[in-house]
N, C-alpha and C. Protein backbone atom coordinates (compact mmCIF):
# COMPACT_ATOMS: atom_id res chain seq x y z
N UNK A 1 0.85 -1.17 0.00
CA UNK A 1 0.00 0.00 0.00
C UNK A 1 0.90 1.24 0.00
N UNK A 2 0.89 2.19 -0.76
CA UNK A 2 1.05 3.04 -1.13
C UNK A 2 0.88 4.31 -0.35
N UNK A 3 1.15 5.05 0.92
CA UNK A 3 0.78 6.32 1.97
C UNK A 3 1.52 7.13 1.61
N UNK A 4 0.74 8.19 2.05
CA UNK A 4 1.60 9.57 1.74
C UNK A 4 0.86 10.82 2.97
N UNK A 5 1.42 11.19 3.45
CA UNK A 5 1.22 12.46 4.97
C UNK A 5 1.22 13.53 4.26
N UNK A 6 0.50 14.55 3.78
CA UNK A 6 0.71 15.38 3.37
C UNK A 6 0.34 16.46 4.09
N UNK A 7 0.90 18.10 4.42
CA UNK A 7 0.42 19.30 5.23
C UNK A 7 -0.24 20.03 3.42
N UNK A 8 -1.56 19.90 3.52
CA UNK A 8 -2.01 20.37 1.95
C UNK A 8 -2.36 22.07 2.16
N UNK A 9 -1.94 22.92 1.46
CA UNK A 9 -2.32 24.31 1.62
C UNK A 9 -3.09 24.73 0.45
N UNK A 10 -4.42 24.94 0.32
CA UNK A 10 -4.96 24.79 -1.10
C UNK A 10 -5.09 26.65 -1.30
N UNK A 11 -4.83 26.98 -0.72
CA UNK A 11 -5.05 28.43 -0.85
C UNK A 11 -6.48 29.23 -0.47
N UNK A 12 -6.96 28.71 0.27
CA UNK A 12 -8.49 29.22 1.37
C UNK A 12 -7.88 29.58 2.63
N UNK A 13 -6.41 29.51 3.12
CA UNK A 13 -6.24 30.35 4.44
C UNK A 13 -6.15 29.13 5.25
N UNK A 14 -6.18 28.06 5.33
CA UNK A 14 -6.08 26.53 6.10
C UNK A 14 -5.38 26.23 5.78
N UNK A 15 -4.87 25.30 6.71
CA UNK A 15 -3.48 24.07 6.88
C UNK A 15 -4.22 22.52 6.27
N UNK A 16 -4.67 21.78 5.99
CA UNK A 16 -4.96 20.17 6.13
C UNK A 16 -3.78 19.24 6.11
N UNK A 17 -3.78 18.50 7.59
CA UNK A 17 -2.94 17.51 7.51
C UNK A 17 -3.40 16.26 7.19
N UNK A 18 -3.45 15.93 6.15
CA UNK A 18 -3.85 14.54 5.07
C UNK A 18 -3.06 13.34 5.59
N UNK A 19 -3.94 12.31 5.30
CA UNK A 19 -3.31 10.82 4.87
C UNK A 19 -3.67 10.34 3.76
N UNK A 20 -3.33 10.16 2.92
CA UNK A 20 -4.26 9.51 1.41
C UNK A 20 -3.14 8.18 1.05
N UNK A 21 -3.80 7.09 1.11
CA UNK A 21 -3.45 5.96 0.40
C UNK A 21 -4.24 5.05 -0.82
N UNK A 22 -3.27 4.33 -1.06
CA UNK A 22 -4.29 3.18 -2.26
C UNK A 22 -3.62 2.04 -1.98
N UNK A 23 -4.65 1.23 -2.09
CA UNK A 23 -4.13 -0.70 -1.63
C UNK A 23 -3.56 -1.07 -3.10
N UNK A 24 -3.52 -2.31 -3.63
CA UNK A 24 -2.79 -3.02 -4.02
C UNK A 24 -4.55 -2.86 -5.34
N UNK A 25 -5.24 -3.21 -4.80
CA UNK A 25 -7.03 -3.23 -5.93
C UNK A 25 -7.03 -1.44 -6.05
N UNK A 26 -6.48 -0.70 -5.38
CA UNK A 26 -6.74 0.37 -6.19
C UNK A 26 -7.79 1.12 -5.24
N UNK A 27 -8.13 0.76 -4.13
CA UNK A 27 -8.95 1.29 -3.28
C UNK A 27 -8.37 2.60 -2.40
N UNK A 28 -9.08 3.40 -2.54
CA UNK A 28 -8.29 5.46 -1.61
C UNK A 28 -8.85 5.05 -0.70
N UNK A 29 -8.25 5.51 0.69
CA UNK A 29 -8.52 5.61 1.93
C UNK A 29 -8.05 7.33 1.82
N UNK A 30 -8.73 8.18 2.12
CA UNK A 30 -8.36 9.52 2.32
C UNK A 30 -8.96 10.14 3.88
N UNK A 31 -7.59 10.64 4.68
CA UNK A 31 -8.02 10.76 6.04
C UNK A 31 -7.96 12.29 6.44
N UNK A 32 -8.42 12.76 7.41
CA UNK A 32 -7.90 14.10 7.39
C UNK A 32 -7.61 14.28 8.98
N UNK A 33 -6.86 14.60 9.22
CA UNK A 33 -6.17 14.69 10.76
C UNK A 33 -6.29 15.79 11.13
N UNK A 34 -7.79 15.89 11.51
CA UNK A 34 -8.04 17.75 12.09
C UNK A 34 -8.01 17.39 13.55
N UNK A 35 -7.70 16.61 14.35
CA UNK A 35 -7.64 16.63 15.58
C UNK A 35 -5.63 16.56 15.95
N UNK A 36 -4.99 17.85 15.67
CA UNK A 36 -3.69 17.71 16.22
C UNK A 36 -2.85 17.23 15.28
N UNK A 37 -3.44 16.53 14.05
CA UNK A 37 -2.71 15.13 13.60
C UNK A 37 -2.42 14.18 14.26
N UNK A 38 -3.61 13.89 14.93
CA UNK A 38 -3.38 12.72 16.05
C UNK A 38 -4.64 12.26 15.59
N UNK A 39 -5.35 12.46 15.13
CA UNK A 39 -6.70 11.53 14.48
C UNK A 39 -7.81 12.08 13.76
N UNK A 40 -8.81 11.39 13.20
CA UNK A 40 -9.50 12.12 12.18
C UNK A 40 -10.37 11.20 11.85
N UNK A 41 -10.77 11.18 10.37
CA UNK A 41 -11.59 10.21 9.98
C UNK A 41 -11.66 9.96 8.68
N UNK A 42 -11.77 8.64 8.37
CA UNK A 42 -10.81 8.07 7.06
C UNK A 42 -12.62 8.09 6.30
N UNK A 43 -12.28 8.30 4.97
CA UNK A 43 -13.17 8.01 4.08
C UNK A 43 -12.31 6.78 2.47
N UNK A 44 -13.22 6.12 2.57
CA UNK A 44 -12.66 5.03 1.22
C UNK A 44 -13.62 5.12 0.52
N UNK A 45 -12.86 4.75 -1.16
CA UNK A 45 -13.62 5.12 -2.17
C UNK A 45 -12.87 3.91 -3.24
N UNK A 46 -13.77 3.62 -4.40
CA UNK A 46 -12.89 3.14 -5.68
C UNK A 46 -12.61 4.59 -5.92
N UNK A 47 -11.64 4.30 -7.06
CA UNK A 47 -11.45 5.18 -8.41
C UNK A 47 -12.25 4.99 -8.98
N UNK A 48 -12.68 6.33 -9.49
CA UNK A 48 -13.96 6.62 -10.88
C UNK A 48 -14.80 6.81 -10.19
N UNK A 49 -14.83 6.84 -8.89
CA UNK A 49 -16.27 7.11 -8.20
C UNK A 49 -16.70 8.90 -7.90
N UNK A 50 -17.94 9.33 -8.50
CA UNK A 50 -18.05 10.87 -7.96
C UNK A 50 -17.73 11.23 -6.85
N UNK A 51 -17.11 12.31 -6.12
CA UNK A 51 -17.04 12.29 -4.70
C UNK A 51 -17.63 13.85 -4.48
N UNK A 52 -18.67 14.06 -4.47
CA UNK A 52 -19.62 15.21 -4.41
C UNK A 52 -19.54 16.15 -2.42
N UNK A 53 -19.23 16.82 -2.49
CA UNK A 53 -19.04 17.63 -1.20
C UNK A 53 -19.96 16.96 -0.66
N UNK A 54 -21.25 16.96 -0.58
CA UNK A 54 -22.44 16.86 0.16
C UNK A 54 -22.01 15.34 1.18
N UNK A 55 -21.69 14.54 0.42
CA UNK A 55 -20.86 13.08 0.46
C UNK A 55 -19.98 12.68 1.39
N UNK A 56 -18.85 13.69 0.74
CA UNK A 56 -17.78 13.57 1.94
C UNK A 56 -18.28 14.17 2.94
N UNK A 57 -18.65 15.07 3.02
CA UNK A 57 -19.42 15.75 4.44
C UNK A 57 -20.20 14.66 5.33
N UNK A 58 -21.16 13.99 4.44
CA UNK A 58 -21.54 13.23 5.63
C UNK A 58 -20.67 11.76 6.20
N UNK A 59 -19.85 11.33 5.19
CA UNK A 59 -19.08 10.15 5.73
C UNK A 59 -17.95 10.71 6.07
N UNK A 60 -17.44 12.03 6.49
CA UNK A 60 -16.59 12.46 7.20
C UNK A 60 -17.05 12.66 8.14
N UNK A 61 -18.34 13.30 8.64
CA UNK A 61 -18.87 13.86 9.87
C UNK A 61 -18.60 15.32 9.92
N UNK A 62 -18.54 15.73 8.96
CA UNK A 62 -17.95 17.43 9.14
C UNK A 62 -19.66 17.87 8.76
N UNK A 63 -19.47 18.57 9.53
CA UNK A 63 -20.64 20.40 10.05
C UNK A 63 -20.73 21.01 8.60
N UNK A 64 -22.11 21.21 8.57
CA UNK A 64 -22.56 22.20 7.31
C UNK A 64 -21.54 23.59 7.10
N UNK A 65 -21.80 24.02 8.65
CA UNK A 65 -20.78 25.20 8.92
C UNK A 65 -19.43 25.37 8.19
N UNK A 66 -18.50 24.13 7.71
CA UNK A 66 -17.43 24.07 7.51
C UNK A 66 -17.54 23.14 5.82
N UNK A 67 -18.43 23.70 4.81
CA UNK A 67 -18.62 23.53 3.39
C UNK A 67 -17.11 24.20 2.93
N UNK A 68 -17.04 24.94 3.75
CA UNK A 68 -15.46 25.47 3.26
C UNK A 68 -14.04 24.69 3.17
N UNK A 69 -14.15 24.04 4.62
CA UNK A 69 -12.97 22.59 4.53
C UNK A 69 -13.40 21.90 3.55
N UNK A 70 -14.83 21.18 3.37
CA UNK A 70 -14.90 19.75 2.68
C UNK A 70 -14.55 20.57 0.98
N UNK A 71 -14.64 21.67 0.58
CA UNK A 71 -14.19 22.01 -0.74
C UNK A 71 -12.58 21.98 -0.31
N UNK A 72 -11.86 22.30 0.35
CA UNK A 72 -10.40 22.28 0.46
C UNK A 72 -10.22 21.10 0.44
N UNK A 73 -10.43 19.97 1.53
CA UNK A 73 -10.63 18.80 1.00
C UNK A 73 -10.78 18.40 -0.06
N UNK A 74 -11.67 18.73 -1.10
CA UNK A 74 -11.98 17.83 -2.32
C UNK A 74 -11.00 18.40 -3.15
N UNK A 75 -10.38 19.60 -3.08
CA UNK A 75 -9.51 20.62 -3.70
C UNK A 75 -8.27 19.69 -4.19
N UNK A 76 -7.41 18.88 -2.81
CA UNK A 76 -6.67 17.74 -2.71
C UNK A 76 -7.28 16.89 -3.85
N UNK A 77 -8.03 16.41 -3.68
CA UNK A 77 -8.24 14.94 -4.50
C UNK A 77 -8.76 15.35 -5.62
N UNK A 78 -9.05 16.33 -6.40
CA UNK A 78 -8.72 16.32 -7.13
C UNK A 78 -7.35 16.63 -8.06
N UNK A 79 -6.81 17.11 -7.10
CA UNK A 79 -4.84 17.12 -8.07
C UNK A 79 -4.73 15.84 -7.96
N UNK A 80 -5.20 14.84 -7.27
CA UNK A 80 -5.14 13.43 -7.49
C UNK A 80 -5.70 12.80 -8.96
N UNK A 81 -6.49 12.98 -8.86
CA UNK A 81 -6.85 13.02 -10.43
C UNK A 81 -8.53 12.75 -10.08
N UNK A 82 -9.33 12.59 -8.80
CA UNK A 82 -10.44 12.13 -8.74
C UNK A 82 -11.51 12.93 -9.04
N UNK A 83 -12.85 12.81 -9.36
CA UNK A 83 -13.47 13.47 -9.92
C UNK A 83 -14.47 14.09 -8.70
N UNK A 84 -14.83 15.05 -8.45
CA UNK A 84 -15.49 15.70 -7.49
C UNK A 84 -16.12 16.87 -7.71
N UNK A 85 -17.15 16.80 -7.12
CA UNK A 85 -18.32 17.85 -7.04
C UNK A 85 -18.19 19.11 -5.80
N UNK A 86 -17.45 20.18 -6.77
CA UNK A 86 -17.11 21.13 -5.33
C UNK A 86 -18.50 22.04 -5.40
N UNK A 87 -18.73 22.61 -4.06
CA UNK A 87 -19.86 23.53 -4.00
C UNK A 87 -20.01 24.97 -4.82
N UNK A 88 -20.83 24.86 -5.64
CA UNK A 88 -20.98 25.90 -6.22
C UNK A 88 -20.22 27.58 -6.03
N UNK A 89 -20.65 27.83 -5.04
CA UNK A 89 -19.66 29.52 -4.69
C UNK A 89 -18.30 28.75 -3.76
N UNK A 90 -17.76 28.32 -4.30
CA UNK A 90 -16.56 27.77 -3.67
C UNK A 90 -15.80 27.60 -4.30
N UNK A 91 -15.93 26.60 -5.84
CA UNK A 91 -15.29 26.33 -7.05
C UNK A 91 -14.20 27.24 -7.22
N UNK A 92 -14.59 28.79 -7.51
CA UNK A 92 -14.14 29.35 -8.59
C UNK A 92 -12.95 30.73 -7.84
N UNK A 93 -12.63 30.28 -6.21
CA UNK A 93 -11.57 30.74 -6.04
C UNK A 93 -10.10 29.98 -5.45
N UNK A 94 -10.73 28.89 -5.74
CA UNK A 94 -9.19 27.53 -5.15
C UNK A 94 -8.37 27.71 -6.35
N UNK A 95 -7.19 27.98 -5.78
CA UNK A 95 -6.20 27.90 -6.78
C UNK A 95 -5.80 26.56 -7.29
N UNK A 96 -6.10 25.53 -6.22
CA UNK A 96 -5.75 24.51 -6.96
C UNK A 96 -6.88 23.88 -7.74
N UNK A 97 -7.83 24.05 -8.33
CA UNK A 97 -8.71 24.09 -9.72
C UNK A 97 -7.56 24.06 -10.43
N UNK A 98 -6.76 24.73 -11.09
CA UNK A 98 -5.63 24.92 -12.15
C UNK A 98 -4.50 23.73 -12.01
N UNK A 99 -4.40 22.94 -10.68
CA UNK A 99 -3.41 22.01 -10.52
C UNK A 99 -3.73 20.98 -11.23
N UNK A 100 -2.67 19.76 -11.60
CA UNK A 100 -2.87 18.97 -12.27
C UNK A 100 -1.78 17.56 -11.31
N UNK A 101 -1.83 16.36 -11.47
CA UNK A 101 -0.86 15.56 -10.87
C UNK A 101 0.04 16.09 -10.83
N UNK A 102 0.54 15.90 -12.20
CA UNK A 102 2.21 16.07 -12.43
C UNK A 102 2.82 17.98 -10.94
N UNK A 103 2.34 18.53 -10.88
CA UNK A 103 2.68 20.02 -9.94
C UNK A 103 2.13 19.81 -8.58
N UNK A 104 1.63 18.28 -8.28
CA UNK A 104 0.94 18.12 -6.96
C UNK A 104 2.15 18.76 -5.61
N UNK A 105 3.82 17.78 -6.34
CA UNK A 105 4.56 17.63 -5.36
C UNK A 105 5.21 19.26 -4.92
N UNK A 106 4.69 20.07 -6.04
CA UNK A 106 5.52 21.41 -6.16
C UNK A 106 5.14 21.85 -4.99
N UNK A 107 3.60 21.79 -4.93
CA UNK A 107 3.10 22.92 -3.89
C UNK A 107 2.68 21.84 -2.54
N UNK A 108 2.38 20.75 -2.54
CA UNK A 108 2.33 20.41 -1.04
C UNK A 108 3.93 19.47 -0.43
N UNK A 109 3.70 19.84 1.18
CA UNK A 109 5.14 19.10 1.34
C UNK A 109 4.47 18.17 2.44
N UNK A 110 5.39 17.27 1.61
CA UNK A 110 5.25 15.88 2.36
C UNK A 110 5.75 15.83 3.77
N UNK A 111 4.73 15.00 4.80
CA UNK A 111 5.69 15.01 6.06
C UNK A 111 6.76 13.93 5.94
């Protein structure tokens, strides 16, 4: 399996300290360590699957209040290459919209 720790800065003014892996079938475990980086809560997915804000929000457990993380969140996975549904007035000021794989490593640093 394949892990990677990442401190992701998508450009909304937040830190996210990530875990994102893939097994051996190709299965994402994507975690987000908003408690300290001492724990969080993992969401798994295939590849090719939509991953629509509304979604991760509820199998993350994150608060309506905070539509703003779960777009920073999805912000990440998609420089992954996954396909996701960011919230409408949210879309169109993440800088990383413009990222692509290949410039993932430029701008986040690995722990």
């Amino acid at each position: 399996m394949n892990v990677e720790r990442i401190d992701w800065q998508p450009g909304n003014g937040t830190r996210y300290d990530i875990v994102y892996a893939q097994d051996s079938g190709g299965r994402v475990y994507f975690t987000w360590l908003q408690y300290g980086g001492s724990g969080g809560t993992t969401f798994s997915f295939t590849p090719g699957t939509y991953v629509h804000y509304s979604y991760l929000m509820e199998k993350m457990s994150i608060p309506s209040r905070m539509t703003g993380d779960a777009a920073g969140l999805l912000a990440f996975l998609h420089t992954k290459g996954h396909d996701v549904g960011m919230p409408s007035d949210w879309s169109s000021w993440f800088r990383s919209e413009s990222l692509t794989k290949n410039n993932l490593d430029s701008l986040a640093q690995a722990s």
